[in-house]
C-alpha atoms as a PDB file:
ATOM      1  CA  UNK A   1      32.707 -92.888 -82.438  1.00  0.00           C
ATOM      2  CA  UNK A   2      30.548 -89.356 -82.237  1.00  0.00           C
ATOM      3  CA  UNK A   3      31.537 -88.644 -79.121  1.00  0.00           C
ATOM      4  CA  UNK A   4      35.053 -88.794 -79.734  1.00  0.00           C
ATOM      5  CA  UNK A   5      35.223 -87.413 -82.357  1.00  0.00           C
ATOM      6  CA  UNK A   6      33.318 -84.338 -81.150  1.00  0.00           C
ATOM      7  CA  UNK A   7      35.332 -84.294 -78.427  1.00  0.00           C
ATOM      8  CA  UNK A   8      38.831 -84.274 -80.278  1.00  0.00           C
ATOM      9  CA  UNK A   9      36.744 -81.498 -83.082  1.00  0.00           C
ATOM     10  CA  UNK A  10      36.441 -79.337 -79.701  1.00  0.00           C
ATOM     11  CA  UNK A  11      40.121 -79.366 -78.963  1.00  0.00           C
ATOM     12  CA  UNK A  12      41.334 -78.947 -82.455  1.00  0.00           C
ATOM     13  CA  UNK A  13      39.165 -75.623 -82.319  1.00  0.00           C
ATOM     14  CA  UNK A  14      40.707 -74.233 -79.203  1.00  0.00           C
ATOM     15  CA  UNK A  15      44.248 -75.171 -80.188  1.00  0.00           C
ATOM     16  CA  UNK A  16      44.218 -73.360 -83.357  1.00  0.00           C
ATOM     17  CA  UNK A  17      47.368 -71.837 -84.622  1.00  0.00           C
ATOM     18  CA  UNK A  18      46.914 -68.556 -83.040  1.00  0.00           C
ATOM     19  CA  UNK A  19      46.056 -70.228 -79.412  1.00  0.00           C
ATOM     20  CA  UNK A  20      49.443 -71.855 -79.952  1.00  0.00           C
ATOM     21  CA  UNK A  21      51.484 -68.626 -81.098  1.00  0.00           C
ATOM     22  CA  UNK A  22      50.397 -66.964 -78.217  1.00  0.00           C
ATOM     23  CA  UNK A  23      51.247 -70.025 -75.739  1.00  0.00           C
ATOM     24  CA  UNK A  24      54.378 -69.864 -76.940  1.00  0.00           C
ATOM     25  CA  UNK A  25      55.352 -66.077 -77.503  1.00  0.00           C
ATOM     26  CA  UNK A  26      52.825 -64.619 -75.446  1.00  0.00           C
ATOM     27  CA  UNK A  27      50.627 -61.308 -76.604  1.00  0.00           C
ATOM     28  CA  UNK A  28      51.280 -57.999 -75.444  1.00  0.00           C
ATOM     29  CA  UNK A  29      48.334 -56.550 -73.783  1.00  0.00           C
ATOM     30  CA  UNK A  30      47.547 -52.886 -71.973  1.00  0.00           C
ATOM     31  CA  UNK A  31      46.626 -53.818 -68.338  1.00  0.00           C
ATOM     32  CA  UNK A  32      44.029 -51.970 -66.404  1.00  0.00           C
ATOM     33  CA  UNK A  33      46.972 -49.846 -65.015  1.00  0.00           C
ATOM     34  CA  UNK A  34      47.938 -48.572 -68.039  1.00  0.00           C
ATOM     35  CA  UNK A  35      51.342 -50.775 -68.660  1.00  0.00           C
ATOM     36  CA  UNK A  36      51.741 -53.309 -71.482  1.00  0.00           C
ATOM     37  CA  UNK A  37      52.760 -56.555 -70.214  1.00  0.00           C
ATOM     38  CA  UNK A  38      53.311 -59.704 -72.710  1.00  0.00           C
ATOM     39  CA  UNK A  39      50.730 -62.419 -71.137  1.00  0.00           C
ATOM     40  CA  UNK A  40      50.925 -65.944 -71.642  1.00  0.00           C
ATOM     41  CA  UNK A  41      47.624 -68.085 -72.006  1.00  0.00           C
ATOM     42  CA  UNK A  42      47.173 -71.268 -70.298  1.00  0.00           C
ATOM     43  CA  UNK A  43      44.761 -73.984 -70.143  1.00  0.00           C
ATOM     44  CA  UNK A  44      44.593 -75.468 -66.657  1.00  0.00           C
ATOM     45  CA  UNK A  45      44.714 -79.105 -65.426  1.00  0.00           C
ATOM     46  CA  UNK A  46      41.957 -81.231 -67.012  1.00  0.00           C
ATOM     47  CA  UNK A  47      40.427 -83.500 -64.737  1.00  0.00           C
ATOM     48  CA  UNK A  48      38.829 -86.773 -66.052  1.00  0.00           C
ATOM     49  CA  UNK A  49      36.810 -89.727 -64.614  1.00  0.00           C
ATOM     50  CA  UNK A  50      37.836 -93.348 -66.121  1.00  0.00           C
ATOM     51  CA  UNK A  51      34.431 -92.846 -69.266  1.00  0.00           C
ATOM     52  CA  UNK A  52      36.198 -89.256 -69.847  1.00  0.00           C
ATOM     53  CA  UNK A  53      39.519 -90.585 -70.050  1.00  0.00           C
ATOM     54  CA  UNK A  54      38.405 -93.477 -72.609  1.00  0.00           C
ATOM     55  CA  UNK A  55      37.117 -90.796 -74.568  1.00  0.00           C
ATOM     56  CA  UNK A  56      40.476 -88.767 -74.497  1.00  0.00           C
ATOM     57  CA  UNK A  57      42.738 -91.599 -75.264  1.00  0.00           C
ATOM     58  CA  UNK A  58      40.139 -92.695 -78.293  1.00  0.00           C
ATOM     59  CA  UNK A  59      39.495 -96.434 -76.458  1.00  0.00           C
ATOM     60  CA  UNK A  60      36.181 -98.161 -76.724  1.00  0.00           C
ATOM     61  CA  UNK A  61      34.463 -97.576 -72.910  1.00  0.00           C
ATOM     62  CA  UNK A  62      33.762-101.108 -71.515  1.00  0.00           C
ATOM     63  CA  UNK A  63      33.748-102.480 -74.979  1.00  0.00           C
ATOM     64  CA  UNK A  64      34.828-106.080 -76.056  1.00  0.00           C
ATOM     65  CA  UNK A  65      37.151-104.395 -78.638  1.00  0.00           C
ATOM     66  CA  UNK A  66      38.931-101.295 -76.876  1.00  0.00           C
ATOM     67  CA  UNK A  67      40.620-100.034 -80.364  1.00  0.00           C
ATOM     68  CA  UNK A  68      38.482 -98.364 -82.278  1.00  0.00           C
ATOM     69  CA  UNK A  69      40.155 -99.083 -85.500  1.00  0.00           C
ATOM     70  CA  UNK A  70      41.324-102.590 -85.592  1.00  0.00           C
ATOM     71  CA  UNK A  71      38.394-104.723 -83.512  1.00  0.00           C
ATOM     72  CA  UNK A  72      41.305-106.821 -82.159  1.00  0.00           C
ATOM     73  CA  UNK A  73      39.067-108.387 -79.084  1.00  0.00           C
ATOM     74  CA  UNK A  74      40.419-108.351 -75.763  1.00  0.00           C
ATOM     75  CA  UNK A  75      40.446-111.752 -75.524  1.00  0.00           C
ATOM     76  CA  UNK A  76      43.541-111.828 -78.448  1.00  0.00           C
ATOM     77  CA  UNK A  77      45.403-109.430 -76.879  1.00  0.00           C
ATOM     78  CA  UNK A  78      48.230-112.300 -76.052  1.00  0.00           C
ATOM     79  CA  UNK A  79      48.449-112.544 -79.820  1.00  0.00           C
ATOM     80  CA  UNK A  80      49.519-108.517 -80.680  1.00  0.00           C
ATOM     81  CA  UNK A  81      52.717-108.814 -82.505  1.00  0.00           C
ATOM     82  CA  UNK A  82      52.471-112.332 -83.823  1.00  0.00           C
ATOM     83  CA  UNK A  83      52.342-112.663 -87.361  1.00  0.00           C
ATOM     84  CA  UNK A  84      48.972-114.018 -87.013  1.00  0.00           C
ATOM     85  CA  UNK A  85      47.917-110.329 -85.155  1.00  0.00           C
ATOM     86  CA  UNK A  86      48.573-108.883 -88.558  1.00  0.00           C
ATOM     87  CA  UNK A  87      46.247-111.366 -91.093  1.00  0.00           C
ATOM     88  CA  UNK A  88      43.644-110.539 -88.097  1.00  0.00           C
ATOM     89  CA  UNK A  89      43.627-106.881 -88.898  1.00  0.00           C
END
């Protein structure tokens, strides 16, 4: 539960409003050259293995329970939907 939510703290720090601004609008900056272009940030392509990508979608790693909210077991997942699903949770 740490990790995730240390990872998710992370992003929420570098996708602060003024990150997003300037994604969208761009900020005009004075280039080495002299001339003021507008430049758009990015972030790049993040790359995960399977652990990393648990992490990223907030699902239990090679847990019985993959949700880390409800504890529905994997075993029950036939039963998601059912009225019984909800009395579980």
């Amino acid at each position: 539960h740490c990790r995730r939510e240390l990872f998710h703290s992370c992003w929420d720090i570098l996708l602060d409003p003024e990150f997003l601004h300037a994604y969208r609008h761009g900020i005009v900056l004075q280039c080495p050259d002299g001339i003021y272009r507008r430049i758009f940030p990015r972030i790049f392509t993040y790359s995960a293995d399977y652990p990393e990508k648990a992490l990223i979608a907030t699902i239990k790693d090679m847990g019985s329970c993959p949700c880390p909210r409800c504890l529905m077991s994997k075993a029950s997942f036939d039963l998601l939907g059912l009225f019984s699903d909800m009395q579980d949770r």
